[in-house]
Protein backbone atom coordinates (compact mmCIF):
# COMPACT_ATOMS: atom_id res chain seq x y z
CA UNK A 1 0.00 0.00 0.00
CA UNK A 2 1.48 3.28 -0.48
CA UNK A 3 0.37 6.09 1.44
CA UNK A 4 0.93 10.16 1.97
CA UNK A 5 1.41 12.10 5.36
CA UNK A 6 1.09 15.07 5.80
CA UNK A 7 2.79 16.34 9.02
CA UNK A 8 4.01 19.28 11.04
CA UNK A 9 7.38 20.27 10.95
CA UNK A 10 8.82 19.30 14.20
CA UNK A 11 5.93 17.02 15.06
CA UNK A 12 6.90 14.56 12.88
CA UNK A 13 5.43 10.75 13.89
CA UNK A 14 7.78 8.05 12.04
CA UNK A 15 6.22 5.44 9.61
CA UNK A 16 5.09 1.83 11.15
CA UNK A 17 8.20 -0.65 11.90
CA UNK A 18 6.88 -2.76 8.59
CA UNK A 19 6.86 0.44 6.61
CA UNK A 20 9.15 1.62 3.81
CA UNK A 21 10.05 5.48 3.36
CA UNK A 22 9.96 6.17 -0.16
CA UNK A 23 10.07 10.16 -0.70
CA UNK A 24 10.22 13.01 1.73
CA UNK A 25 9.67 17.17 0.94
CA UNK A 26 10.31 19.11 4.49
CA UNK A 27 9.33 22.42 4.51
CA UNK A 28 11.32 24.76 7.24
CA UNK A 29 10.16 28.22 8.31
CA UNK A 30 11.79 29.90 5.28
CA UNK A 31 9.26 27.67 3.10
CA UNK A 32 12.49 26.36 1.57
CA UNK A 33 11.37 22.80 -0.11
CA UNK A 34 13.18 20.07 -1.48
CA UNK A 35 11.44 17.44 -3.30
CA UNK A 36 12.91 13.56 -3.62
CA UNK A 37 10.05 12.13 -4.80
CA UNK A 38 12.25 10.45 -7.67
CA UNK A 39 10.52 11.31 -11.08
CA UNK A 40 7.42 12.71 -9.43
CA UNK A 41 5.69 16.06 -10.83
CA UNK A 42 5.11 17.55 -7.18
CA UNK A 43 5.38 21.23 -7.83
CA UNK A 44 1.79 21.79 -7.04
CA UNK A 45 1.45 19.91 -4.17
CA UNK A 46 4.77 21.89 -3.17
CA UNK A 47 2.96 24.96 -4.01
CA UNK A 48 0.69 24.18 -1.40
CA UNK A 49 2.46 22.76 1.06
CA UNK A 50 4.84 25.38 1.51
CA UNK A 51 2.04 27.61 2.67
CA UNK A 52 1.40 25.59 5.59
CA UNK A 53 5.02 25.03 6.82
CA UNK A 54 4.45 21.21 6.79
CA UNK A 55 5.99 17.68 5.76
CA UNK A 56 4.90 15.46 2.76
CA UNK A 57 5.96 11.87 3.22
CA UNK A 58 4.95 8.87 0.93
CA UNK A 59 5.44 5.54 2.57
CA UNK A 60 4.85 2.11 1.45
CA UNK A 61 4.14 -1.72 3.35
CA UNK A 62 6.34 -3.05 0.84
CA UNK A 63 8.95 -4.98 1.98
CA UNK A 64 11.13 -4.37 -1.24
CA UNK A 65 9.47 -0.51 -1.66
CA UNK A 66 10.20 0.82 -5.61
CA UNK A 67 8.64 3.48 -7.12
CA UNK A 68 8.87 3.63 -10.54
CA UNK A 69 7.53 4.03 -14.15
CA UNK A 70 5.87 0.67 -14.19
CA UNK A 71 4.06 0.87 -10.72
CA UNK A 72 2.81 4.66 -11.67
CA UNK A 73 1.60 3.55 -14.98
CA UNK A 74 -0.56 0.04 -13.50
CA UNK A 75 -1.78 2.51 -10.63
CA UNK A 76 -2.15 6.14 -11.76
CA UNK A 77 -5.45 6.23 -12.18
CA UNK A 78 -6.56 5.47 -9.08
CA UNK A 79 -3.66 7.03 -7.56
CA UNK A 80 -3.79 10.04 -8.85
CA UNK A 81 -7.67 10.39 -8.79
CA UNK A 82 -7.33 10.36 -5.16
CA UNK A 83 -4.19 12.62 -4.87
CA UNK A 84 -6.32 15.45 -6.54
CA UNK A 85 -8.87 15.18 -4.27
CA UNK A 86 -6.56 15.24 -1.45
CA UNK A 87 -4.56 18.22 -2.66
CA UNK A 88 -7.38 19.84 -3.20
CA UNK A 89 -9.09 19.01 0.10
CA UNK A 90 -5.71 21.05 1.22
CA UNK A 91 -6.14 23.83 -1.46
CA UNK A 92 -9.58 24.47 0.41
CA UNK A 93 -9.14 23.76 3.89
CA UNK A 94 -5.59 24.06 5.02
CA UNK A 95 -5.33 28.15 5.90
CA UNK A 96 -2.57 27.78 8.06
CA UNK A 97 0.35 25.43 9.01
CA UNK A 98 -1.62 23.92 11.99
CA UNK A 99 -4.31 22.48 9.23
CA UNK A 100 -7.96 21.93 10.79
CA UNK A 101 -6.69 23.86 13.95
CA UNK A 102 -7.77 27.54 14.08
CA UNK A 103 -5.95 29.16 16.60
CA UNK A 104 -5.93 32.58 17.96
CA UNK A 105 -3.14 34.63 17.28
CA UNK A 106 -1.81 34.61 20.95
CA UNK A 107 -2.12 30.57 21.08
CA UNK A 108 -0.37 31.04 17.98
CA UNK A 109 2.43 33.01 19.01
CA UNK A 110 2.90 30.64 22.30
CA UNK A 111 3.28 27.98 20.01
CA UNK A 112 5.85 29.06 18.03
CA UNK A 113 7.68 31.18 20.96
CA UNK A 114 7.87 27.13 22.69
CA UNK A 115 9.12 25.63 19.46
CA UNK A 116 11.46 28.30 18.98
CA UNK A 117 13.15 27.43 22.29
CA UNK A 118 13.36 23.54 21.29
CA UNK A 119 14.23 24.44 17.81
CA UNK A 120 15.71 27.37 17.09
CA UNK A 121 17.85 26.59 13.86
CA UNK A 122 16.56 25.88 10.61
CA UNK A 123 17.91 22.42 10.05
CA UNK A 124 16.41 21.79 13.36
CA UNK A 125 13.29 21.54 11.01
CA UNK A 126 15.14 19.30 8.22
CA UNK A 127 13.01 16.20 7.92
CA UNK A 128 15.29 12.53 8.21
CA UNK A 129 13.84 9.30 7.65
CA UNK A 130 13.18 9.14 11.15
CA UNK A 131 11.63 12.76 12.17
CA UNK A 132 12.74 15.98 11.70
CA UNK A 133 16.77 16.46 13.13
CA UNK A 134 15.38 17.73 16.35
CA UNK A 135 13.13 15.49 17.45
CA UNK A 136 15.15 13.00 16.18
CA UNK A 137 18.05 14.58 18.24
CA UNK A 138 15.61 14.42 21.61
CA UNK A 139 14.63 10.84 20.84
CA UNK A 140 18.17 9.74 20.76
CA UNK A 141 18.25 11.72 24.40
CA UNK A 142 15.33 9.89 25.62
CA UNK A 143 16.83 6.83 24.72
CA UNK A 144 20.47 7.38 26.42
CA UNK A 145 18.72 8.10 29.42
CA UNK A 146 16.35 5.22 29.56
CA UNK A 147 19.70 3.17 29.09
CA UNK A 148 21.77 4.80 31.54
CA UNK A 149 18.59 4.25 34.06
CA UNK A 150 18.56 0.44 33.55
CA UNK A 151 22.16 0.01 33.69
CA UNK A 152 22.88 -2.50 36.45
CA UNK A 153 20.09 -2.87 37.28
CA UNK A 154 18.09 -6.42 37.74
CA UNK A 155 14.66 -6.36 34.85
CA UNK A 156 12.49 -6.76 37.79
CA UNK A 157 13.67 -3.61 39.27
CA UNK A 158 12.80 -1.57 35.79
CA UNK A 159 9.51 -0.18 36.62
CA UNK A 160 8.21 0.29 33.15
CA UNK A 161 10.10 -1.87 30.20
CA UNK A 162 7.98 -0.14 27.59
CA UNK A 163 9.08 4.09 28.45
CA UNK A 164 9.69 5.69 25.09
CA UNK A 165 10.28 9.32 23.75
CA UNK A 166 6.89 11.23 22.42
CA UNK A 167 6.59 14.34 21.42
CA UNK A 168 2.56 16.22 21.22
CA UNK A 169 2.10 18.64 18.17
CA UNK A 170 2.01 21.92 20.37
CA UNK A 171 -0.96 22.99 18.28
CA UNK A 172 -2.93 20.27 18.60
CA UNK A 173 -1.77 20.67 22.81
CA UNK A 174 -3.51 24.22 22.11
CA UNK A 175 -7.06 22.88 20.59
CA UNK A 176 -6.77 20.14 23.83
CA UNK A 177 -6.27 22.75 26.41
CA UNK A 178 -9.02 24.71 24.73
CA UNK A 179 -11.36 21.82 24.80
CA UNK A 180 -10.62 21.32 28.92
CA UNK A 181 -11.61 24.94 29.75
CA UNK A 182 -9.15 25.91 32.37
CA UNK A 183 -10.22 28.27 35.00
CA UNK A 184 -6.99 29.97 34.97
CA UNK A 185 -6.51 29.48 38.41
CA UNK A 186 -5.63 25.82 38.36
CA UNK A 187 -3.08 23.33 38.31
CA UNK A 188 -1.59 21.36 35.03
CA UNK A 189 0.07 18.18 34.81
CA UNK A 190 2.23 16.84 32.59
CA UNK A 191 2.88 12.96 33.65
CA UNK A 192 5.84 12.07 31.36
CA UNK A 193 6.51 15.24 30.64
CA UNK A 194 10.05 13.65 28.88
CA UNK A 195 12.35 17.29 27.76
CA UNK A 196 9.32 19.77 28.72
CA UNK A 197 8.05 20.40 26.28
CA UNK A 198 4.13 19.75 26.63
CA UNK A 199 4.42 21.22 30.00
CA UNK A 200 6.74 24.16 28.99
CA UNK A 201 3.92 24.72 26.35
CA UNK A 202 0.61 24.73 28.56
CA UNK A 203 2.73 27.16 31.00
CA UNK A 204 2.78 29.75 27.77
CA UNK A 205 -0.94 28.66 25.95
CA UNK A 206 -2.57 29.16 29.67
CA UNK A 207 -2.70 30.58 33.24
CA UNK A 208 -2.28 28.16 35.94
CA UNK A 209 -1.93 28.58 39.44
CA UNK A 210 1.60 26.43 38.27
CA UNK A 211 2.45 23.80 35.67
CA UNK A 212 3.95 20.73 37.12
CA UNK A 213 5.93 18.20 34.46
CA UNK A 214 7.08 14.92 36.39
CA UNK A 215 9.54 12.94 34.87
CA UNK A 216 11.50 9.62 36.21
CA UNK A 217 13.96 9.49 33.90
CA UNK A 218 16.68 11.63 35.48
CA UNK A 219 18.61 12.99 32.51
CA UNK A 220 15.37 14.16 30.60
CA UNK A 221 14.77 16.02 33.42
CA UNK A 222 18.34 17.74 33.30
CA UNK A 223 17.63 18.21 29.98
CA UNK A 224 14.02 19.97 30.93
CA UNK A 225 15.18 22.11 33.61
CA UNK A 226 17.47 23.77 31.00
CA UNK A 227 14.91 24.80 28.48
CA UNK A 228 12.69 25.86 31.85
CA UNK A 229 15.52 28.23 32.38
CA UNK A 230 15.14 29.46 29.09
CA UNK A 231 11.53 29.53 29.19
CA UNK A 232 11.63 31.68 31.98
CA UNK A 233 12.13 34.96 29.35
CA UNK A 234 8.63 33.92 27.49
CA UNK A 235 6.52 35.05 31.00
CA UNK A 236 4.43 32.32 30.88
CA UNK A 237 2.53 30.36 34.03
CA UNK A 238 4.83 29.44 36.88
CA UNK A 239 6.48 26.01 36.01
CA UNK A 240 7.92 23.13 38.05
CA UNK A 241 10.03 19.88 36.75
CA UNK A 242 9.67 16.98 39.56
CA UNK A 243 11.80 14.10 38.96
CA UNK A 244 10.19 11.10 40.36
CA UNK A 245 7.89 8.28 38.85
CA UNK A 246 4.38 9.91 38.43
CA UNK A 247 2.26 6.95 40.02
CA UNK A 248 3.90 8.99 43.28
CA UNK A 249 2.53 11.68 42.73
CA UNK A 250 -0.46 13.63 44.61
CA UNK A 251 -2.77 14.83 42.17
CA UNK A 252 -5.08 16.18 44.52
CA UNK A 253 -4.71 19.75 43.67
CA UNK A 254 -4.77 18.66 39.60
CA UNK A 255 -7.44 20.60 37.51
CA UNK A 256 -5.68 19.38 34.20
CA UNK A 257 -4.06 16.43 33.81
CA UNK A 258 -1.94 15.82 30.36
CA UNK A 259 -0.61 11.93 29.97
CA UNK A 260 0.52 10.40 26.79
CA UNK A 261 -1.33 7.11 27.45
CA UNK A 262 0.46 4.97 25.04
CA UNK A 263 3.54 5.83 26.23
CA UNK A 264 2.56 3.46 29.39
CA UNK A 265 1.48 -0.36 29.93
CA UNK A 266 0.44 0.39 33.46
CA UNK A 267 -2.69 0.93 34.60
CA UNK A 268 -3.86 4.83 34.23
CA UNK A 269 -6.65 4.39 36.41
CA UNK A 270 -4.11 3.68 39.01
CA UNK A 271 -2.16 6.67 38.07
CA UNK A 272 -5.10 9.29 38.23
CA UNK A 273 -6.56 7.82 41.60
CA UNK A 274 -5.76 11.10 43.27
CA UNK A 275 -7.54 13.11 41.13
CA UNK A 276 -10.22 15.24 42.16
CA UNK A 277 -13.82 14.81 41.48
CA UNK A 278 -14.28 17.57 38.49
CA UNK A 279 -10.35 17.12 37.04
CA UNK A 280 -10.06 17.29 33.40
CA UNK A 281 -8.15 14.43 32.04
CA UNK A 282 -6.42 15.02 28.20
CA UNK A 283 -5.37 11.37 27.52
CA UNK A 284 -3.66 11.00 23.78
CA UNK A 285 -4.93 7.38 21.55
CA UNK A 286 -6.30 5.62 25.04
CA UNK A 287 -9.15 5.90 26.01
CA UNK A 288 -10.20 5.46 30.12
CA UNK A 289 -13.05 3.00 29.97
CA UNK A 290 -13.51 3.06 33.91
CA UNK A 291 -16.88 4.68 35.17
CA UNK A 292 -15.61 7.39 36.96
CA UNK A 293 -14.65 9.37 34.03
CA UNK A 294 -16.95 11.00 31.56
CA UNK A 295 -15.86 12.02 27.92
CA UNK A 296 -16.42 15.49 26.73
CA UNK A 297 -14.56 15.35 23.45
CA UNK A 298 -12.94 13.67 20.88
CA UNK A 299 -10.69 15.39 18.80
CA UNK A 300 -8.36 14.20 15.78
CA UNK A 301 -4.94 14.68 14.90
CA UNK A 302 -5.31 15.89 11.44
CA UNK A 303 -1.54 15.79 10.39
CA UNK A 304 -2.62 13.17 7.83
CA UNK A 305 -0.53 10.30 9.12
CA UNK A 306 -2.32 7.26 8.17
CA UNK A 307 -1.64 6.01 12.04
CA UNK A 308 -4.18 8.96 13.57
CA UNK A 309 -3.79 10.53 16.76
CA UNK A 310 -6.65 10.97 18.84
CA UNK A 311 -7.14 13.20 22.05
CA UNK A 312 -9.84 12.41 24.46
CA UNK A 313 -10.80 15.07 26.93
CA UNK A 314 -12.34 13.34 30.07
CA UNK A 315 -14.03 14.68 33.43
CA UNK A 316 -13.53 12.67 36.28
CA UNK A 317 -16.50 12.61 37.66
CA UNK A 318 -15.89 9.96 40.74
């Protein structure tokens, strides 16, 4: 099957494991594009990509991926029937570079004031096969200090085998936040909160009384209380890093509560069991099936990656 993506720059989510990359376009704040799409007339779909500051990506299941004459020629039709409508689905809809997401222009600014401080060069922003060079960059972090935390020690004393590096579109964190209806008075978390960035980018979309990111991998929080010390210039909501594992944590005082559920095998009802009564819960592609929790929205991902990401907005309501 081949397939198209359309992504954010610097929110890039990598093909599945059984997936072949075939051709990549990144698009960088300058709306500089290069096209590899090896013989492929793309100039139009260029022309509208580079208006939204995103990332084309064509993919494939194959296990030998090719992309040539004789494949185009047995498939175009279809193919190409449903490229046009796709491109100009985009022509019509896409307005800005966060796609379906209207934001106002101060959630816009926060947005790009927090990527700014994670990427701040343009070939941060240079799309690889496996993300763009600074997410890619971070994951490589994340996974040094997931090694250097199970160094020595015994598997039954590693308290999650599965912890990997995630990063949330900050626009799409926006529209989620939005969706929760903070009182501006209340208290964020951010359970994984990994480099900061999620939490670093609720402190600047809303008010909180604080944002709290806990993290239990010690050198992603290093590496989070440095760009909190740079974050500190952008005058957003007090912030606070806590390095510790988050089932620990009292979240008695939560009003918003931000966890990237696949990120976890354990239980998340166990996690959120000190949650008040009337807590929002922003949980991304798991849902919480348990009674106690009532859904208030669904919202979709729409970066076009054929594995969607959905955010579910919950109330706890026992």
């Amino acid at each position: 099957m081949l397939g198209l993506v359309i992504g954010q720059s610097g929110a890039f989510l990598s093909p599945l494991p059984s997936q072949k990359l075939l051709s990549t376009s990144s698009l960088s704040r300058t709306r500089h594009a290069y096209s590899l799409v090896m013989g492929l007339d793309v100039t139009s779909t260029l022309d509208i990509l580079q208006h939204t500051g995103n990332t084309l990506l064509a993919y494939t299941d194959d296990t030998k991926p090719t992309l040539n004459a004789e494949i185009i020629g047995v498939s175009s039709i279809g193919v190409f029937a449903g490229l046009a409508g796709i491109f100009a689905l985009l022509t019509k809809n896409l307005k800005n570079k966060n796609f379906a997401f209207t934001l106002s222009e101060d959630e816009q600014a926060a947005v790009d004031a927090v990527e700014a401080l994670y990427d701040p060069k343009e070939e941060d922003l240079a799309l690889t096969e496996a993300g763009t060079v600074g997410f890619v960059r971070r994951k490589q972090l994340a996974e040094k200090a997931k090694e250097s935390y199970q160094q020595g020690r015994d598997d039954r004393e590693v308290r999650d085998k599965t912890l990997y590096y995630a990063e949330i579109d900050l626009a799409f964190l926006a529209v989620l936040l939005g969706a929760s209806k903070p009182s501006g008075s209340g208290v964020f978390y951010d359970l994984g909160s990994g480099v900061g960035r999620a939490v670093l980018g609720a402190a600047k979309l809303a008010r909180w009384k604080k944002a709290i990111g806990v993290e239990y991998l010690g050198g992603l929080h290093k590496e989070a209380i440095k760009y909190e010390g740079k974050f500190k210039r952008l005058r957003g909501s007090p912030t606070q890093l806590v390095n510790k594992d988050f089932v620990d944590v009292d979240l008695s005082d939560a009003e918003v509560v931000f966890i990237y559920a696949t990120k976890y095998s354990r239980d998340i009802d166990d996690v959120l069991a000190t949650a008040p009564v009337g807590a929002r819960i922003i949980s991304l592609d798991r849902r919480l099936n348990a009674r106690q929790y009532k859904l208030l929205k669904t919202i979709e991902d729409p970066r076009g990656d054929l594995q969607l990401v959905f955010g579910y907005v919950y109330e706890k309501t026992a």
